[in-house]
PDB file of N, CA and C in Angstrom:
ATOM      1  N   UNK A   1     -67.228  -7.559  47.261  1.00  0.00           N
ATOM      2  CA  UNK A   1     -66.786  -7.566  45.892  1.00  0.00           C
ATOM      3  C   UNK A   1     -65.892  -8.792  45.701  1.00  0.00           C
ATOM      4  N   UNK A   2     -66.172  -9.330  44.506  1.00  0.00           N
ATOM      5  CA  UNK A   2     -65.213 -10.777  44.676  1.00  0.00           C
ATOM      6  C   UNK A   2     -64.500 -10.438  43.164  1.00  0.00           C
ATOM      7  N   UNK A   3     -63.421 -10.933  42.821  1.00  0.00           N
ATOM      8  CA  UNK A   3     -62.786 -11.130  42.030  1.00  0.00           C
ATOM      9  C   UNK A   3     -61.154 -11.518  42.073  1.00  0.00           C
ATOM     10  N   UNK A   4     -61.394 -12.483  40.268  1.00  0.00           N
ATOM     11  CA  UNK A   4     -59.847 -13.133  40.375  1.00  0.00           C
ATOM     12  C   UNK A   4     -59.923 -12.780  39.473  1.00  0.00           C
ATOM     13  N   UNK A   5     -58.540 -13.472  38.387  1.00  0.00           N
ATOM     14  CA  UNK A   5     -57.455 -13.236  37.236  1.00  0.00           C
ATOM     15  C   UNK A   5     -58.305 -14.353  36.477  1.00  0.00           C
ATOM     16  N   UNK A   6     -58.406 -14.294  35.186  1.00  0.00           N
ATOM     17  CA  UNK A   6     -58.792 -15.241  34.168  1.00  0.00           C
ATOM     18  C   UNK A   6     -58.677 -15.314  32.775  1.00  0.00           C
ATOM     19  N   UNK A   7     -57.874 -15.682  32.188  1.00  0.00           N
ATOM     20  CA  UNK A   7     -57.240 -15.897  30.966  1.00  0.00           C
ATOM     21  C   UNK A   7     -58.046 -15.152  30.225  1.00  0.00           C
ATOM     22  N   UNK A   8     -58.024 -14.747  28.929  1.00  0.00           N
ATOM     23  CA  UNK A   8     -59.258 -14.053  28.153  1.00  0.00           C
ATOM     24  C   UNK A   8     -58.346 -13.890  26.749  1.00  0.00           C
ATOM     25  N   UNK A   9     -58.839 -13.958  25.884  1.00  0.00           N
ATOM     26  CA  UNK A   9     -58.431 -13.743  24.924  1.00  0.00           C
ATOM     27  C   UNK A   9     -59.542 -12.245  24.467  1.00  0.00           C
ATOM     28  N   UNK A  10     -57.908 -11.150  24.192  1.00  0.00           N
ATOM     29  CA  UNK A  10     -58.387 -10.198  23.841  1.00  0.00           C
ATOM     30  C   UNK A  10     -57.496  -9.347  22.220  1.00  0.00           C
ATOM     31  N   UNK A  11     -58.287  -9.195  21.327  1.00  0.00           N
ATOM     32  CA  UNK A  11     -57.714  -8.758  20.009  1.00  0.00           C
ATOM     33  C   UNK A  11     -56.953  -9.835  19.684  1.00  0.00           C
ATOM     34  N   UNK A  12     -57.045 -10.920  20.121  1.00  0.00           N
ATOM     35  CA  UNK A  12     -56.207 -12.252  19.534  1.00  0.00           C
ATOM     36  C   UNK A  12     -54.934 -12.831  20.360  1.00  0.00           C
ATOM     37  N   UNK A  13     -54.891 -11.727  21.123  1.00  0.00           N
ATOM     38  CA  UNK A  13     -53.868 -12.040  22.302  1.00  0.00           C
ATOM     39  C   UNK A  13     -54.260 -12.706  23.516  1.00  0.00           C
ATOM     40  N   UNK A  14     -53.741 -13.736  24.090  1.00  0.00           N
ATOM     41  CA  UNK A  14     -54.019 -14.211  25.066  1.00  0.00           C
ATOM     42  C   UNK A  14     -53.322 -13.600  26.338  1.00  0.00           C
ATOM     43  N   UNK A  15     -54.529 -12.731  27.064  1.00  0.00           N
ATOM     44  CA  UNK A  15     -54.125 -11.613  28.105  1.00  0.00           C
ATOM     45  C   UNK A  15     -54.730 -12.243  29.533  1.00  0.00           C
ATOM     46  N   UNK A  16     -54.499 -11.823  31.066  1.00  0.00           N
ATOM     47  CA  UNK A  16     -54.864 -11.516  31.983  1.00  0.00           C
ATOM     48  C   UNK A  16     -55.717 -10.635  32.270  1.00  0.00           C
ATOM     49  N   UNK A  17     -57.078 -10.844  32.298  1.00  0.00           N
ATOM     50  CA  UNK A  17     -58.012 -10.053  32.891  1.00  0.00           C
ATOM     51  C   UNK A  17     -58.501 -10.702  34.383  1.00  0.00           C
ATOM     52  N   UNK A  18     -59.169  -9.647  35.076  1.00  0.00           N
ATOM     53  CA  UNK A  18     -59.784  -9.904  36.161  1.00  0.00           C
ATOM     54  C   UNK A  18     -60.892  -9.737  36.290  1.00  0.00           C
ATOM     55  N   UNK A  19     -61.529 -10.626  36.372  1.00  0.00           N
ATOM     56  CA  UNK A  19     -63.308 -11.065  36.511  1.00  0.00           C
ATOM     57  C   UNK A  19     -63.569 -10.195  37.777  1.00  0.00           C
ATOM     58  N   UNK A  20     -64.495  -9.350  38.007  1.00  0.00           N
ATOM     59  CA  UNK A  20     -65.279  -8.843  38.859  1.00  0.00           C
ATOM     60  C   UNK A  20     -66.601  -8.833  39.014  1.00  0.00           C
ATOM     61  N   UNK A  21     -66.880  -9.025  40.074  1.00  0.00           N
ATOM     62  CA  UNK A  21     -68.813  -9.052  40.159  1.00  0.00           C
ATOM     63  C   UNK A  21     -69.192  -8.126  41.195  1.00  0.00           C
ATOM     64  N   UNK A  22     -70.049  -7.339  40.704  1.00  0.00           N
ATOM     65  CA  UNK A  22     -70.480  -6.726  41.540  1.00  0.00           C
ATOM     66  C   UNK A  22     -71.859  -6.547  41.623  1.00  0.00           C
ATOM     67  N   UNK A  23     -72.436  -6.110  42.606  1.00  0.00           N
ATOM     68  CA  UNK A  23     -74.136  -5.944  42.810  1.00  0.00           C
ATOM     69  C   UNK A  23     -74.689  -4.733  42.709  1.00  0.00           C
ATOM     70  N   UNK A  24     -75.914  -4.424  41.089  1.00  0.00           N
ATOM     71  CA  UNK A  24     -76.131  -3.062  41.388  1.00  0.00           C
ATOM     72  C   UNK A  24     -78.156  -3.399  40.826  1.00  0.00           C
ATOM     73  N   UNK A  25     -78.594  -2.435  41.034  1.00  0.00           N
ATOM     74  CA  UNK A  25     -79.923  -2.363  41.345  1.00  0.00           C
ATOM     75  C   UNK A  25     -80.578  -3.143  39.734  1.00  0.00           C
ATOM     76  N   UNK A  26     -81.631  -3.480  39.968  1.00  0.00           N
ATOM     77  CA  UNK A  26     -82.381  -4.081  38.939  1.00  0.00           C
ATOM     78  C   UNK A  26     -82.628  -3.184  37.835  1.00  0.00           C
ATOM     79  N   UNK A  27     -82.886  -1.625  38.218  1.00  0.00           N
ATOM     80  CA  UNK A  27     -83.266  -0.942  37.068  1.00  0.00           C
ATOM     81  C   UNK A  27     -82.247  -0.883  36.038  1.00  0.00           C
ATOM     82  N   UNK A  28     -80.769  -0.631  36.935  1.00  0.00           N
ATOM     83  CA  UNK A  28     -79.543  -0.258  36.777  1.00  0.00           C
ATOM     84  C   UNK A  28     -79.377  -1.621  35.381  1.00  0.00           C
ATOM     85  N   UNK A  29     -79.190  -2.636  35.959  1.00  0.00           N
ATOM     86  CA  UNK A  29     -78.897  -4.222  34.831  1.00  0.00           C
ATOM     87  C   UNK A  29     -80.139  -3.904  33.873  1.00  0.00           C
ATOM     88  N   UNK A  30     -81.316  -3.352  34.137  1.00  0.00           N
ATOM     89  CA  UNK A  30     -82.454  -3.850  32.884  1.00  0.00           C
ATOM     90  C   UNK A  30     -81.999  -2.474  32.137  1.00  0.00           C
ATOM     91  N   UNK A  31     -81.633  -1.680  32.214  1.00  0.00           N
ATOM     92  CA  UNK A  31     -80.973  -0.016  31.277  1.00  0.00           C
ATOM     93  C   UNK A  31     -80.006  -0.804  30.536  1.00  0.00           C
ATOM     94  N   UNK A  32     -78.897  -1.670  31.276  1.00  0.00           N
ATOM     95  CA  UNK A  32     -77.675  -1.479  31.307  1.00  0.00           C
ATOM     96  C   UNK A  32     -77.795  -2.911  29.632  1.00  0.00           C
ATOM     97  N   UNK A  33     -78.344  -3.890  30.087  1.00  0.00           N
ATOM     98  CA  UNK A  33     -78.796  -4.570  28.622  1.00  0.00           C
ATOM     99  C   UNK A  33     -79.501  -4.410  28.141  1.00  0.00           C
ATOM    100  N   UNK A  34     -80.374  -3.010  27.795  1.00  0.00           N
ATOM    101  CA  UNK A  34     -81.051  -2.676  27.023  1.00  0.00           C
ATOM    102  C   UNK A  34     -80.186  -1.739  25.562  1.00  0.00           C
ATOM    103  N   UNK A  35     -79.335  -1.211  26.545  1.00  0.00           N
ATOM    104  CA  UNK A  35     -78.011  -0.166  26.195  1.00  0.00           C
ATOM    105  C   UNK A  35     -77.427  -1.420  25.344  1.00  0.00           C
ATOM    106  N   UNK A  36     -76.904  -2.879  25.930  1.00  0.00           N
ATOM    107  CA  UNK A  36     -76.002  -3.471  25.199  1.00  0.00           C
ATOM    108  C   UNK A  36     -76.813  -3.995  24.046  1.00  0.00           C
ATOM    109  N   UNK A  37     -78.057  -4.344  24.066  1.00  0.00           N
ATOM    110  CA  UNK A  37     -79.000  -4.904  23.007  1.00  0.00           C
ATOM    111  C   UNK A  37     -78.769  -3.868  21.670  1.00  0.00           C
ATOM    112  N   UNK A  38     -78.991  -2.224  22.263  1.00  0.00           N
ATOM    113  CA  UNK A  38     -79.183  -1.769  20.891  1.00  0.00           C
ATOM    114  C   UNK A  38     -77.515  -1.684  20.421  1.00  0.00           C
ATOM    115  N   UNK A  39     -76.642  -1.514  21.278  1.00  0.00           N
ATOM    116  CA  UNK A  39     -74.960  -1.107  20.415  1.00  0.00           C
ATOM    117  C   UNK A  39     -74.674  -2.786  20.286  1.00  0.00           C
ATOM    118  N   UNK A  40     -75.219  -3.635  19.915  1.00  0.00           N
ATOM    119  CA  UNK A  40     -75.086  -5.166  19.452  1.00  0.00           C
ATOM    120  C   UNK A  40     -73.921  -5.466  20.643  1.00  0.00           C
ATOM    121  N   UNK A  41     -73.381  -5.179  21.831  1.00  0.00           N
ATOM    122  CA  UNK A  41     -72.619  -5.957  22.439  1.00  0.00           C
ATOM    123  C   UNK A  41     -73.522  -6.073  23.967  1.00  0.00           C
ATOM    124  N   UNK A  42     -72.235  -6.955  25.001  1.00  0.00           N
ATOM    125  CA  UNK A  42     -72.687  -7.586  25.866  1.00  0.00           C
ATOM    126  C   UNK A  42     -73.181  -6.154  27.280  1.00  0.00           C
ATOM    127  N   UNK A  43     -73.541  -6.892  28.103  1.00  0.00           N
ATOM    128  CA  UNK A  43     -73.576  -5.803  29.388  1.00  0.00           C
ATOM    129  C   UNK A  43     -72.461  -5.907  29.833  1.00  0.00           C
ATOM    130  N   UNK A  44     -71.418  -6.766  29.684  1.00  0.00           N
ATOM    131  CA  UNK A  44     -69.974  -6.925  30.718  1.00  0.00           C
ATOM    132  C   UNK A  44     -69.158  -6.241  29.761  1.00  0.00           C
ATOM    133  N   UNK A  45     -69.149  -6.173  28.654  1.00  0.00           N
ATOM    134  CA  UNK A  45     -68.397  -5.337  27.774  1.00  0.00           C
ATOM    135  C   UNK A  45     -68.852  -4.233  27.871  1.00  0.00           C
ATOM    136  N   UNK A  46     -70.048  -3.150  27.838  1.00  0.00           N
ATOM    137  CA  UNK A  46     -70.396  -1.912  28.432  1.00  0.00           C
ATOM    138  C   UNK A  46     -70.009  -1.674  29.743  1.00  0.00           C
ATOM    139  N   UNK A  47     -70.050  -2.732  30.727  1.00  0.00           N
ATOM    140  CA  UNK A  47     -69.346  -2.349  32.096  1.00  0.00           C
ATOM    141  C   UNK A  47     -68.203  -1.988  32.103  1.00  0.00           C
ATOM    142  N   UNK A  48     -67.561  -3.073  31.567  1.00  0.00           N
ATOM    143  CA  UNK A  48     -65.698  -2.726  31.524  1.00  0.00           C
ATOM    144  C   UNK A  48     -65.334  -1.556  30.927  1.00  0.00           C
ATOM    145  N   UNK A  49     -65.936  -0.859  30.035  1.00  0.00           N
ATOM    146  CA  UNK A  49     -65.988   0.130  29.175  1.00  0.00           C
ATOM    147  C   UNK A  49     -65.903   1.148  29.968  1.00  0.00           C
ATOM    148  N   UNK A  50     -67.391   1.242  30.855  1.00  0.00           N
ATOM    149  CA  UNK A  50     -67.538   2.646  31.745  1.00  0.00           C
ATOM    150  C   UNK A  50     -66.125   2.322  32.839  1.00  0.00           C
ATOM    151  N   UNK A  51     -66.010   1.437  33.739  1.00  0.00           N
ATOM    152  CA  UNK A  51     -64.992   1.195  34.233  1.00  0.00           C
ATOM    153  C   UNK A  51     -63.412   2.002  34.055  1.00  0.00           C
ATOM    154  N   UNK A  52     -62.945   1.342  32.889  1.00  0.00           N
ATOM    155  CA  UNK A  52     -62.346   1.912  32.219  1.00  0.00           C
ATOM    156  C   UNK A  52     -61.867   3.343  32.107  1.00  0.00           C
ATOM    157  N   UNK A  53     -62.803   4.312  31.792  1.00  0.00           N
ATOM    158  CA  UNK A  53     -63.249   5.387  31.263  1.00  0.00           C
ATOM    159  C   UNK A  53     -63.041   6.223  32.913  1.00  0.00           C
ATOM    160  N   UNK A  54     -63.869   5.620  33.785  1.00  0.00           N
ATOM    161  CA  UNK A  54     -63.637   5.981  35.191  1.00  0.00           C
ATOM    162  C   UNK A  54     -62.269   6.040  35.747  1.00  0.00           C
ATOM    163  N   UNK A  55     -61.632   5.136  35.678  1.00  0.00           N
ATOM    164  CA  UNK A  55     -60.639   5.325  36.453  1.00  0.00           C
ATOM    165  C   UNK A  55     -58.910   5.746  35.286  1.00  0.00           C
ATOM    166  N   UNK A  56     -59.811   6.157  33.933  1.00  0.00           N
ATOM    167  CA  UNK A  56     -58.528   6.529  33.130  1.00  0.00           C
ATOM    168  C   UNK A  56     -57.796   5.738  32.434  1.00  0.00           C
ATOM    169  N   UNK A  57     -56.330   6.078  31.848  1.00  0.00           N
ATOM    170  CA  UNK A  57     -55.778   5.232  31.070  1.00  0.00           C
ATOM    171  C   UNK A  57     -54.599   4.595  32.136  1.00  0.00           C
ATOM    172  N   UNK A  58     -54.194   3.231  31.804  1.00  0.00           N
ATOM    173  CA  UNK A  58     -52.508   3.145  32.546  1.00  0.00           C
ATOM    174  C   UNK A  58     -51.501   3.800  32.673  1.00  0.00           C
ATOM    175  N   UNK A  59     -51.130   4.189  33.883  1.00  0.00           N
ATOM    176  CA  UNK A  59     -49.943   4.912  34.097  1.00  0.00           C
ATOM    177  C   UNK A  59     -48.814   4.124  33.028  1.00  0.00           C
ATOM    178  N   UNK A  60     -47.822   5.315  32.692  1.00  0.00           N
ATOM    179  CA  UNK A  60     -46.995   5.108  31.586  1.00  0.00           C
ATOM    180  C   UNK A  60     -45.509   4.464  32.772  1.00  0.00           C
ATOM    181  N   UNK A  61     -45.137   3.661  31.996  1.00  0.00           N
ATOM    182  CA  UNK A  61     -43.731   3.519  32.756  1.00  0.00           C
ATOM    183  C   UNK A  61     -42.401   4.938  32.524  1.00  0.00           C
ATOM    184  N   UNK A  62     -41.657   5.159  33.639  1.00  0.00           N
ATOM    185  CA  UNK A  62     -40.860   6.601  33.820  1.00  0.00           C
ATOM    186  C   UNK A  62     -39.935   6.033  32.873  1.00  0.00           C
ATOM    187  N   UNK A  63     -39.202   7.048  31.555  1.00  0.00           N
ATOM    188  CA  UNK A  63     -38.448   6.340  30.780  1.00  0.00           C
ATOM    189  C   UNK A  63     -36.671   6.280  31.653  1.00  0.00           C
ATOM    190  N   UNK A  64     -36.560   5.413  31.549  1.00  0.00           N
ATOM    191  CA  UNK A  64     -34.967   5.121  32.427  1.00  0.00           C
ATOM    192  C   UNK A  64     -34.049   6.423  31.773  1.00  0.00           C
ATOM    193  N   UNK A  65     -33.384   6.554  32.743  1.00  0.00           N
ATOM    194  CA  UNK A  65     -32.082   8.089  32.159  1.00  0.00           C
ATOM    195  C   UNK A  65     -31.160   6.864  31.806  1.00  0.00           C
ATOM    196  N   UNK A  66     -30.788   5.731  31.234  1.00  0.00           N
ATOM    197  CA  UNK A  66     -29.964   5.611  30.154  1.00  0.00           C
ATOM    198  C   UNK A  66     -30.324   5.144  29.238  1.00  0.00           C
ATOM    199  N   UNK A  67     -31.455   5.768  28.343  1.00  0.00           N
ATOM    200  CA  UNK A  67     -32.094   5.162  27.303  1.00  0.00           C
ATOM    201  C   UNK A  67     -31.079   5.104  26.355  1.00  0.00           C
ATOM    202  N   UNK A  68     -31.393   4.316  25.218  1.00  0.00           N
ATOM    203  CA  UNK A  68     -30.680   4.078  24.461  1.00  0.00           C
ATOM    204  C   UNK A  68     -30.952   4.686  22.939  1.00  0.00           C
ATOM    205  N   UNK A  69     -32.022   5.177  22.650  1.00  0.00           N
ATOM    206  CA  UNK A  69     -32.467   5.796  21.434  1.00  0.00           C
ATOM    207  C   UNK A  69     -31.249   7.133  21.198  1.00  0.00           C
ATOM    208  N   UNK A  70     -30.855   7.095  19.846  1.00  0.00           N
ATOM    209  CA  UNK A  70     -30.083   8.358  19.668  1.00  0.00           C
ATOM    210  C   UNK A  70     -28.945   8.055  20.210  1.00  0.00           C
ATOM    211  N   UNK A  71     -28.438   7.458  21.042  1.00  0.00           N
ATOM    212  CA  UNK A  71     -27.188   7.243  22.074  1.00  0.00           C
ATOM    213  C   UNK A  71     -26.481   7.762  21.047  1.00  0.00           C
ATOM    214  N   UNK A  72     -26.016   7.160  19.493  1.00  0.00           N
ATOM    215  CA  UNK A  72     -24.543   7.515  18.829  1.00  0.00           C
ATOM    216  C   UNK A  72     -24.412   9.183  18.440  1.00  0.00           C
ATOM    217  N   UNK A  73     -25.749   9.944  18.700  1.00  0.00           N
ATOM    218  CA  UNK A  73     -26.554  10.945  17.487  1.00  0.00           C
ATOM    219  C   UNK A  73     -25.927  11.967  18.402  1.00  0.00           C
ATOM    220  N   UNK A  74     -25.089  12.572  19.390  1.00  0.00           N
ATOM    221  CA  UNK A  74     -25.050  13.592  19.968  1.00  0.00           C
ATOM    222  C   UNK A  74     -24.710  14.829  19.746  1.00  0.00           C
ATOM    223  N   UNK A  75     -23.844  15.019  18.438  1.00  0.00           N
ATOM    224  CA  UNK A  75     -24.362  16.162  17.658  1.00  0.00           C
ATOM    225  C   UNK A  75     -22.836  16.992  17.945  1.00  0.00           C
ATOM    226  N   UNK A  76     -21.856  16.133  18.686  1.00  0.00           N
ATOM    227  CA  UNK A  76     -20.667  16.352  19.009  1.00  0.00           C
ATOM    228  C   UNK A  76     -19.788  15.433  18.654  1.00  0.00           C
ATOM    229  N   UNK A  77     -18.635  15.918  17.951  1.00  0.00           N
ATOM    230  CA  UNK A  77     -17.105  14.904  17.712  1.00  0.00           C
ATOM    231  C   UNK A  77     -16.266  14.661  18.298  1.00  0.00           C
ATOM    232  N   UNK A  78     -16.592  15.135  20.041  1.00  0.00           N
ATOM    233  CA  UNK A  78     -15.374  15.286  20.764  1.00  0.00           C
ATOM    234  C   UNK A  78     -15.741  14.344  22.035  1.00  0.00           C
ATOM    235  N   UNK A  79     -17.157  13.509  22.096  1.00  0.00           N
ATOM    236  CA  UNK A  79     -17.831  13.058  23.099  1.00  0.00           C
ATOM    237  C   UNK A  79     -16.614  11.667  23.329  1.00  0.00           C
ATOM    238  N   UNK A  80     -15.866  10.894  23.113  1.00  0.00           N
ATOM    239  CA  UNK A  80     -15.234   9.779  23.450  1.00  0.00           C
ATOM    240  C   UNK A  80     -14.066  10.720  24.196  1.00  0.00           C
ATOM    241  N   UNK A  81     -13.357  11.358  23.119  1.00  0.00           N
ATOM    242  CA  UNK A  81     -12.358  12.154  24.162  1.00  0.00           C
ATOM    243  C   UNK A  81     -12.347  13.074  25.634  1.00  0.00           C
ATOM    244  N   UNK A  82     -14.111  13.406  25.686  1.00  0.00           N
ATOM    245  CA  UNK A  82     -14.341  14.156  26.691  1.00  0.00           C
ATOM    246  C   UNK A  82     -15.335  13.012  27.666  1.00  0.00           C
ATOM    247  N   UNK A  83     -15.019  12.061  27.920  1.00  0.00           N
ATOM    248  CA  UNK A  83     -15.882  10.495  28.372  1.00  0.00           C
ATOM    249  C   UNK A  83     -15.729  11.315  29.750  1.00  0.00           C
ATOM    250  N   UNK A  84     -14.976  11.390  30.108  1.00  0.00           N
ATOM    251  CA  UNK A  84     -14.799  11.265  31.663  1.00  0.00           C
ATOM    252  C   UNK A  84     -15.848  12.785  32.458  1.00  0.00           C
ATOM    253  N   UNK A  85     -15.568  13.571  31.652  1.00  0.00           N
ATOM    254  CA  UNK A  85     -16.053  14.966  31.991  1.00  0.00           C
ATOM    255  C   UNK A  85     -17.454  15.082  31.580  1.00  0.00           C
ATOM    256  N   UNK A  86     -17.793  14.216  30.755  1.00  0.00           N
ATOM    257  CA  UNK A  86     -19.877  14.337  30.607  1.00  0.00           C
ATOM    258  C   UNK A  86     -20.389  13.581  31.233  1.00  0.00           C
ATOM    259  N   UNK A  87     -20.094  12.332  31.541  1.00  0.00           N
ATOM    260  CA  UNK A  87     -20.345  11.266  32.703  1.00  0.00           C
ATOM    261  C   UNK A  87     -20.400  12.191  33.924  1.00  0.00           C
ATOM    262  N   UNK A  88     -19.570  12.947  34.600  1.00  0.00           N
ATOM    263  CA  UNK A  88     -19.397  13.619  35.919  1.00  0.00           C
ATOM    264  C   UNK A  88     -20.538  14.781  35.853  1.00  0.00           C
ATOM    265  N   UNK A  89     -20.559  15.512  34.390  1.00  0.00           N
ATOM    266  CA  UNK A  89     -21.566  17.082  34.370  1.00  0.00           C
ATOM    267  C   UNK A  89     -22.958  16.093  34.127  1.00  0.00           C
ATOM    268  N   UNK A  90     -23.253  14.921  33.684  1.00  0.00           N
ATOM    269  CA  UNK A  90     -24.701  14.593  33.466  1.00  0.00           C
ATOM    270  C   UNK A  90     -24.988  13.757  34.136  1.00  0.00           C
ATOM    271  N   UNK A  91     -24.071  12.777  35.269  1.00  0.00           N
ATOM    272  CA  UNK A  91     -24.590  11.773  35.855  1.00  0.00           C
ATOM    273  C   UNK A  91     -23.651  12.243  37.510  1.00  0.00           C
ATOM    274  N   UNK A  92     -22.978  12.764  37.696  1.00  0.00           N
ATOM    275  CA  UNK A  92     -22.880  13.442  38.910  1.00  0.00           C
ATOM    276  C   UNK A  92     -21.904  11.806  39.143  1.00  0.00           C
ATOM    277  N   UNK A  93     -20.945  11.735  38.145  1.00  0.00           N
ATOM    278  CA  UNK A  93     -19.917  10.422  38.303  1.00  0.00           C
ATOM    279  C   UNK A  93     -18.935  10.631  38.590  1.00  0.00           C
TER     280      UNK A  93
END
């Protein structure tokens, strides 16, 4: 299996994709652009597609424990005066 990284412009963005080639049977390629002939696109765009689809969506990044959304919103009036004692009960400080 060979493959590298190659610039691509995708939805208008200029992204990193990785070119792959791989070897699969003759019937397999003459289905496989027959498939892309009638949905008007390519066979490498139906590949990447099934690809895709195979191995799922991107893992999500873990959101960090000091996000910042809401930070001021805590729903308490006493949180500056009690600094020292929620730091210690929520971050073990």
């Amino acid at each position: 299996m060979n493959w590298h990284p190659v610039p691509a412009s995708v939805g208008g963005n200029l992204d990193v994709v990785t070119e792959l080639h791989v070897r699969i049977p003759d019937d397999v390629a003459e289905r496989l652009a027959e498939r892309a002939e009638r949905e008007h696109t390519t066979s490498e765009q139906l590949a990447s597609d099934a690809v895709a689809t195979l191995v799922g969506p991107a893992p999500q990044p873990t959101p960090h424990k000091f996000g910042f959304i809401a930070l001021g919103d805590s729903g308490r009036s006493d949180i500056s005066e009690r600094a020292e004692e929620v730091l210690r009960s929520d971050f073990g400080a």
